[in-house]
N, C-alpha and C. Protein backbone atom coordinates (compact mmCIF):
# COMPACT_ATOMS: atom_id res chain seq x y z
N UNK A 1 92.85 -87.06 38.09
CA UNK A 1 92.94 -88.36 37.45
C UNK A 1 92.96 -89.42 38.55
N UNK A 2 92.43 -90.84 38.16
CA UNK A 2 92.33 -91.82 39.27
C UNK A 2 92.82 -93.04 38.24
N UNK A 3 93.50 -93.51 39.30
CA UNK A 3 93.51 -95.11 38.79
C UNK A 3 93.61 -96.27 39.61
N UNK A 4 92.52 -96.82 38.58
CA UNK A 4 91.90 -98.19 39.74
C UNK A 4 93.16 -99.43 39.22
N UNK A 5 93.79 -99.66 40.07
CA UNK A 5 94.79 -101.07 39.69
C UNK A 5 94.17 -102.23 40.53
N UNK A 6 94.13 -103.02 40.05
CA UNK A 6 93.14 -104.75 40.26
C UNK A 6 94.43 -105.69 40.33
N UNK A 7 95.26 -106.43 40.98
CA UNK A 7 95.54 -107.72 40.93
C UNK A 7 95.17 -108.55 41.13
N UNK A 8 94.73 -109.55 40.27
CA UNK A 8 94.18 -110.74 40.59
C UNK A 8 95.19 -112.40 41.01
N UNK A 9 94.66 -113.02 41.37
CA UNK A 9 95.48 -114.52 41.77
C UNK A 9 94.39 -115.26 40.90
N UNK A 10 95.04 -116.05 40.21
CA UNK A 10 94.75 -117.38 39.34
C UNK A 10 93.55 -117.99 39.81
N UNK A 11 93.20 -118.84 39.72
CA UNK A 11 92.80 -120.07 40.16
C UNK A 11 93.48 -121.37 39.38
N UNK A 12 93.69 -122.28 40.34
CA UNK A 12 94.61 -123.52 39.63
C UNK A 12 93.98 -124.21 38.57
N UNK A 13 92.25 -124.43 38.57
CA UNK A 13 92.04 -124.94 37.59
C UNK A 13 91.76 -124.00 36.19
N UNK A 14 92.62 -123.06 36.24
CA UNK A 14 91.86 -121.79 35.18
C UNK A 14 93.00 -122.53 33.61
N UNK A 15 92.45 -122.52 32.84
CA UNK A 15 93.18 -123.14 31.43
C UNK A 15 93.45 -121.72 31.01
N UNK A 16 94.70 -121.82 30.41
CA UNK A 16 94.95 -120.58 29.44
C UNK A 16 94.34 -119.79 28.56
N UNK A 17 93.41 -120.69 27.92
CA UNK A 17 92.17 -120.09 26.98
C UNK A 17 91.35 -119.42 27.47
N UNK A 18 90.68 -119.59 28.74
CA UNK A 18 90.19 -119.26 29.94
C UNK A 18 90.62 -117.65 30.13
N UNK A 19 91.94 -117.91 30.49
CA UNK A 19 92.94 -116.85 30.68
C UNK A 19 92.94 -115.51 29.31
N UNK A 20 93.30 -116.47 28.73
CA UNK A 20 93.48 -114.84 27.12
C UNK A 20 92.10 -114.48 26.98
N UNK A 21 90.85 -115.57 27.32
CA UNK A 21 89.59 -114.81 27.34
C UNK A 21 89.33 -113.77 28.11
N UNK A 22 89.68 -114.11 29.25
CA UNK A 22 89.65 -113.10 30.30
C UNK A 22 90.54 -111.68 29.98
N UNK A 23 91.40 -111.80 29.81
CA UNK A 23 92.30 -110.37 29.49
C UNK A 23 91.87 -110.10 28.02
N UNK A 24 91.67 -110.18 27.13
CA UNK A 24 90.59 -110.19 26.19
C UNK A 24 89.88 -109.39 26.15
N UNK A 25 88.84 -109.79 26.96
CA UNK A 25 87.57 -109.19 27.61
C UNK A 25 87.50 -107.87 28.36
N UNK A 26 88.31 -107.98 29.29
CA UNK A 26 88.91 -106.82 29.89
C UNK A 26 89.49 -105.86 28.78
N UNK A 27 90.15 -106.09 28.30
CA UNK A 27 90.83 -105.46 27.00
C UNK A 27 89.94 -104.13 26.17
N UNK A 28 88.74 -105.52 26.23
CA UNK A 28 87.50 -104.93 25.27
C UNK A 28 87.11 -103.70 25.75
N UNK A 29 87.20 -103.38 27.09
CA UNK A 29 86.03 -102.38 27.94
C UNK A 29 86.82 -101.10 27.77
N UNK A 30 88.58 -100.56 27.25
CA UNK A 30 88.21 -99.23 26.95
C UNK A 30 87.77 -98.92 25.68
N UNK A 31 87.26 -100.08 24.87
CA UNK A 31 85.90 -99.43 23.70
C UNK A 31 84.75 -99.60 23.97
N UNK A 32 84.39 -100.06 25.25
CA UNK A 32 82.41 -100.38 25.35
C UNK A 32 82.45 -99.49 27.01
N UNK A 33 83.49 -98.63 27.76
CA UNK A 33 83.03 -97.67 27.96
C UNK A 33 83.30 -96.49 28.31
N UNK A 34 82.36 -95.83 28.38
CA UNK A 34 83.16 -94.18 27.82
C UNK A 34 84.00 -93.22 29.06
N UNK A 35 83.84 -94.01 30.05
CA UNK A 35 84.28 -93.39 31.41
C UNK A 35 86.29 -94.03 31.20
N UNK A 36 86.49 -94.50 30.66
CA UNK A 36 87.82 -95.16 30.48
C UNK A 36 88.87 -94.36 29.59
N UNK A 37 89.55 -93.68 30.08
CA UNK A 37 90.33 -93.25 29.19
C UNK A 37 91.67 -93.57 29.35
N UNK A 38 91.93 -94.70 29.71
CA UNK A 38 93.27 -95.48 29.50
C UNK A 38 92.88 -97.37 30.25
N UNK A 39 93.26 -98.30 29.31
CA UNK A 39 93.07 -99.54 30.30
C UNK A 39 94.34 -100.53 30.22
N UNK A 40 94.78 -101.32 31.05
CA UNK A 40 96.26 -102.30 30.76
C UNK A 40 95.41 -103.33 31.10
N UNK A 41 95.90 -104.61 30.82
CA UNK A 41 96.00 -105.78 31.61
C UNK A 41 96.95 -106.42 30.64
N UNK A 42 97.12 -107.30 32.18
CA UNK A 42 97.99 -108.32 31.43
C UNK A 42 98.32 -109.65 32.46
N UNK A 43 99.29 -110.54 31.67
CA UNK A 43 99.36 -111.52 32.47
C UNK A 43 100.98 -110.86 33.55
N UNK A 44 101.26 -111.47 34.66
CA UNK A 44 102.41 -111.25 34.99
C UNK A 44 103.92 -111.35 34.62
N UNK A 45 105.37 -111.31 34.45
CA UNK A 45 105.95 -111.45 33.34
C UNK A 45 106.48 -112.84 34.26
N UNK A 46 106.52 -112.95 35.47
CA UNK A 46 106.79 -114.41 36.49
C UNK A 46 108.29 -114.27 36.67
N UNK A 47 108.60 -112.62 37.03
CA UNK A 47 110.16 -112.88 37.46
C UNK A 47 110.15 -112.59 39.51
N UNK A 48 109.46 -112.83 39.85
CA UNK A 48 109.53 -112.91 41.22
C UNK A 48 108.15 -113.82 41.51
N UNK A 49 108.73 -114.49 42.60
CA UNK A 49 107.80 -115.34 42.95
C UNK A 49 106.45 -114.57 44.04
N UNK A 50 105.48 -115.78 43.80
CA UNK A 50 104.24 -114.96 45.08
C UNK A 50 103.42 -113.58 44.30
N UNK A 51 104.06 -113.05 43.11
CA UNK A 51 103.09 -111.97 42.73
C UNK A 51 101.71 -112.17 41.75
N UNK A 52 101.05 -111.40 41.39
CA UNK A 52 99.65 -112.04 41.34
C UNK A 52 100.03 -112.64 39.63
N UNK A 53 98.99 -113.44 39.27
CA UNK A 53 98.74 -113.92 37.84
C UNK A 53 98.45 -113.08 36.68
N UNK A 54 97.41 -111.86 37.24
CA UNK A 54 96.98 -111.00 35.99
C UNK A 54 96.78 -109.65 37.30
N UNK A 55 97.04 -108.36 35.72
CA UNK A 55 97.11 -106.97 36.58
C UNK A 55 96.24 -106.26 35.62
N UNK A 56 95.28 -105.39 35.88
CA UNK A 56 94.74 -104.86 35.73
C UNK A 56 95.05 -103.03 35.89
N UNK A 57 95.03 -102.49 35.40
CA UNK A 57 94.91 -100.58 35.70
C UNK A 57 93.95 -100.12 34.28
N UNK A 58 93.11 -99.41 35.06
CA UNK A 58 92.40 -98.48 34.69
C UNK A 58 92.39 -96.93 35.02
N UNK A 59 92.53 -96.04 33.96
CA UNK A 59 92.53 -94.55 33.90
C UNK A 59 91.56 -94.22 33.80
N UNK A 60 90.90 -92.89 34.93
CA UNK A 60 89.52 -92.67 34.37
C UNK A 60 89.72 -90.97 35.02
N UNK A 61 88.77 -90.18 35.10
CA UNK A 61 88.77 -88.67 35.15
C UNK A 61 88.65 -88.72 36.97
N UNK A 62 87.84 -89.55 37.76
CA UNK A 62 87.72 -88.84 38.85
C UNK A 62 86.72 -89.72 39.25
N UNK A 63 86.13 -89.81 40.54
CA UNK A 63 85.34 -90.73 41.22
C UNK A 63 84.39 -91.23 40.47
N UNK A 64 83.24 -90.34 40.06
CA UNK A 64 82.19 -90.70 39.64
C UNK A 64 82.65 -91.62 37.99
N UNK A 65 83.60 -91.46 37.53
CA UNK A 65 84.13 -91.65 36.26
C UNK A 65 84.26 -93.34 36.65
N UNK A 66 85.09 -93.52 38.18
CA UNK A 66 85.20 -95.37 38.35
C UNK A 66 84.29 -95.46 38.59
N UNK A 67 83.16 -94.88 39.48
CA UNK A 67 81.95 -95.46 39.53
C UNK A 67 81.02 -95.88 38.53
N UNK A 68 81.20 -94.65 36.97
CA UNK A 68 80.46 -95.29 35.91
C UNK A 68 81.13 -96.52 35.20
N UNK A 69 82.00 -96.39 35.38
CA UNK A 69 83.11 -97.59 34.73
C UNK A 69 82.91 -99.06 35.98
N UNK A 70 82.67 -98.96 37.05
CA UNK A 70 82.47 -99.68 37.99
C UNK A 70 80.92 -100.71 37.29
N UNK A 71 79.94 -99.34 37.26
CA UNK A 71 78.26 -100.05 37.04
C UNK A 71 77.95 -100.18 35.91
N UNK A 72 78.94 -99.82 34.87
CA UNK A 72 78.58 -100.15 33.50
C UNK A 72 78.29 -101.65 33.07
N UNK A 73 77.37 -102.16 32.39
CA UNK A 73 76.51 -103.25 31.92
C UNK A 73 78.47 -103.93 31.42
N UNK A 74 78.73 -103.46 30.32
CA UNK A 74 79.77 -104.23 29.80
C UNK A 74 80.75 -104.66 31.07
N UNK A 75 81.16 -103.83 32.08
CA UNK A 75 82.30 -104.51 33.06
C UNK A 75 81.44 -105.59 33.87
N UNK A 76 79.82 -105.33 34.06
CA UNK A 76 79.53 -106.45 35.20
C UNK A 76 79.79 -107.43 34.36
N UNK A 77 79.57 -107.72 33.00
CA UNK A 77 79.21 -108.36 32.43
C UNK A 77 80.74 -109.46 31.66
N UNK A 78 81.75 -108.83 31.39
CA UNK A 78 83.14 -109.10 31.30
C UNK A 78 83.82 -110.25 32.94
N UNK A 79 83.19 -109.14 34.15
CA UNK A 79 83.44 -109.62 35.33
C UNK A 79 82.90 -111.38 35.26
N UNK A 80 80.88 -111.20 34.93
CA UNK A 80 80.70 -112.30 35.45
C UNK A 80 81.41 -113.63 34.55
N UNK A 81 81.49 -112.90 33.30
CA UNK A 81 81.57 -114.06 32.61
C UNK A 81 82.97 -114.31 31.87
N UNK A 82 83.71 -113.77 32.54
CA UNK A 82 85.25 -114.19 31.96
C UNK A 82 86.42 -114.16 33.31
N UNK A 83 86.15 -113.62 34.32
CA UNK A 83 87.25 -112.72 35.22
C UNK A 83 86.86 -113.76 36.35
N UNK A 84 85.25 -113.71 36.59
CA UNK A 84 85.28 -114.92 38.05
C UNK A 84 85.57 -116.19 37.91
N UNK A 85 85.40 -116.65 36.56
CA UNK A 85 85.47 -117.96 36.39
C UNK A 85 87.24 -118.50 36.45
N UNK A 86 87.84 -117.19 36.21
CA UNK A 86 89.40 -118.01 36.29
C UNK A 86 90.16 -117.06 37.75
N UNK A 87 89.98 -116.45 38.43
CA UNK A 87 90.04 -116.13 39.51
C UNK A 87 89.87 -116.51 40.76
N UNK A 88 90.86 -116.90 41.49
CA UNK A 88 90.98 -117.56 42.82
C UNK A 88 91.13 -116.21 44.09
N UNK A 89 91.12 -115.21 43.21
CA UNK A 89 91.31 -113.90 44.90
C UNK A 89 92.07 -112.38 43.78
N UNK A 90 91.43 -111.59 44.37
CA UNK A 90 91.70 -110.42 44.01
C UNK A 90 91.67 -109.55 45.23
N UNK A 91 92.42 -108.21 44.51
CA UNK A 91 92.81 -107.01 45.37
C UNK A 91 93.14 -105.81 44.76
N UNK A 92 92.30 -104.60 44.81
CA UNK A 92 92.74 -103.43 44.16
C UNK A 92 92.87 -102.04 44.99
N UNK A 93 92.82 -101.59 44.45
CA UNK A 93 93.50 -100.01 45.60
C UNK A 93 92.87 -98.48 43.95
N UNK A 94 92.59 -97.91 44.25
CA UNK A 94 92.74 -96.44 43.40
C UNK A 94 93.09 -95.64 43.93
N UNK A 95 94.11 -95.34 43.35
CA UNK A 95 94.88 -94.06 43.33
C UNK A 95 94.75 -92.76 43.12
N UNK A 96 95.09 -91.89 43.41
CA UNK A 96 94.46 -90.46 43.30
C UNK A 96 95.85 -89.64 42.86
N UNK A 97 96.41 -89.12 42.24
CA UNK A 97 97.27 -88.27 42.31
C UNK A 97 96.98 -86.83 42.37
C-alpha cells in the first residue's frame, strides 16, 4: 500500500468558494478514478500556527497505481482547474509501508 499525502499553502488571494471548489474537486477523484482506493482532503483545523491551508492523502495499491492516479485525465484536470488557481506552494512525500 502507498500513500501520496500533498500539503498545500493557500494563496492570499484564494476566496473560499475558490477553496470548497477545490476540495470538492479533489473529493470527486476517488469516483472518476479507479487506481484510488481511499482519498481525504481537507481544509486545516488552524490549531497551530505556520501549517499548511489544505491536506490532501491518497490510498492507492502500489507505484504504478499513483502513477495511474498521477496521469489520469480527471486529476490533471481537477489540478488545472481548481487546485492551481487557489494555491500559493505545495509539498508531498509517499509513503510506503
Amino acid at each position: 500500500m502507498l500513500r501520496h499525502l500533498v500539503l498545500f499553502e493557500l494563496a492570499e488571494d484564494a476566496t473560499p468558494a475558490a477553496i470548497d471548489a477545490a476540495l470538492e474537486a479533489l473529493r470527486g477523484l476517488a469516483d472518476e478514478v479507479p487506481a484510488v482506493r481511499e482519498l481525504h482532503a481537507g481544509r486545516d483545523a488552524g490549531l497551530a500556527p505556520g501549517n499548511a491551508g489544505l491536506a490532501l492523502l491518497v490510498v492507492v495499491d502500489d507505484e504504478a497505481a499513483w502513477r495511474a492516479y498521477q496521469d489520469h485525465p480527471a486529476h490533471q484536470r481537477v489540478v488545472a482547474d481548481h487546485v492551481r488557481p487557489v494555491v500559493a506552494g505545495r509539498t508531498a512525500a509517499q509513503l510506503v509501508e
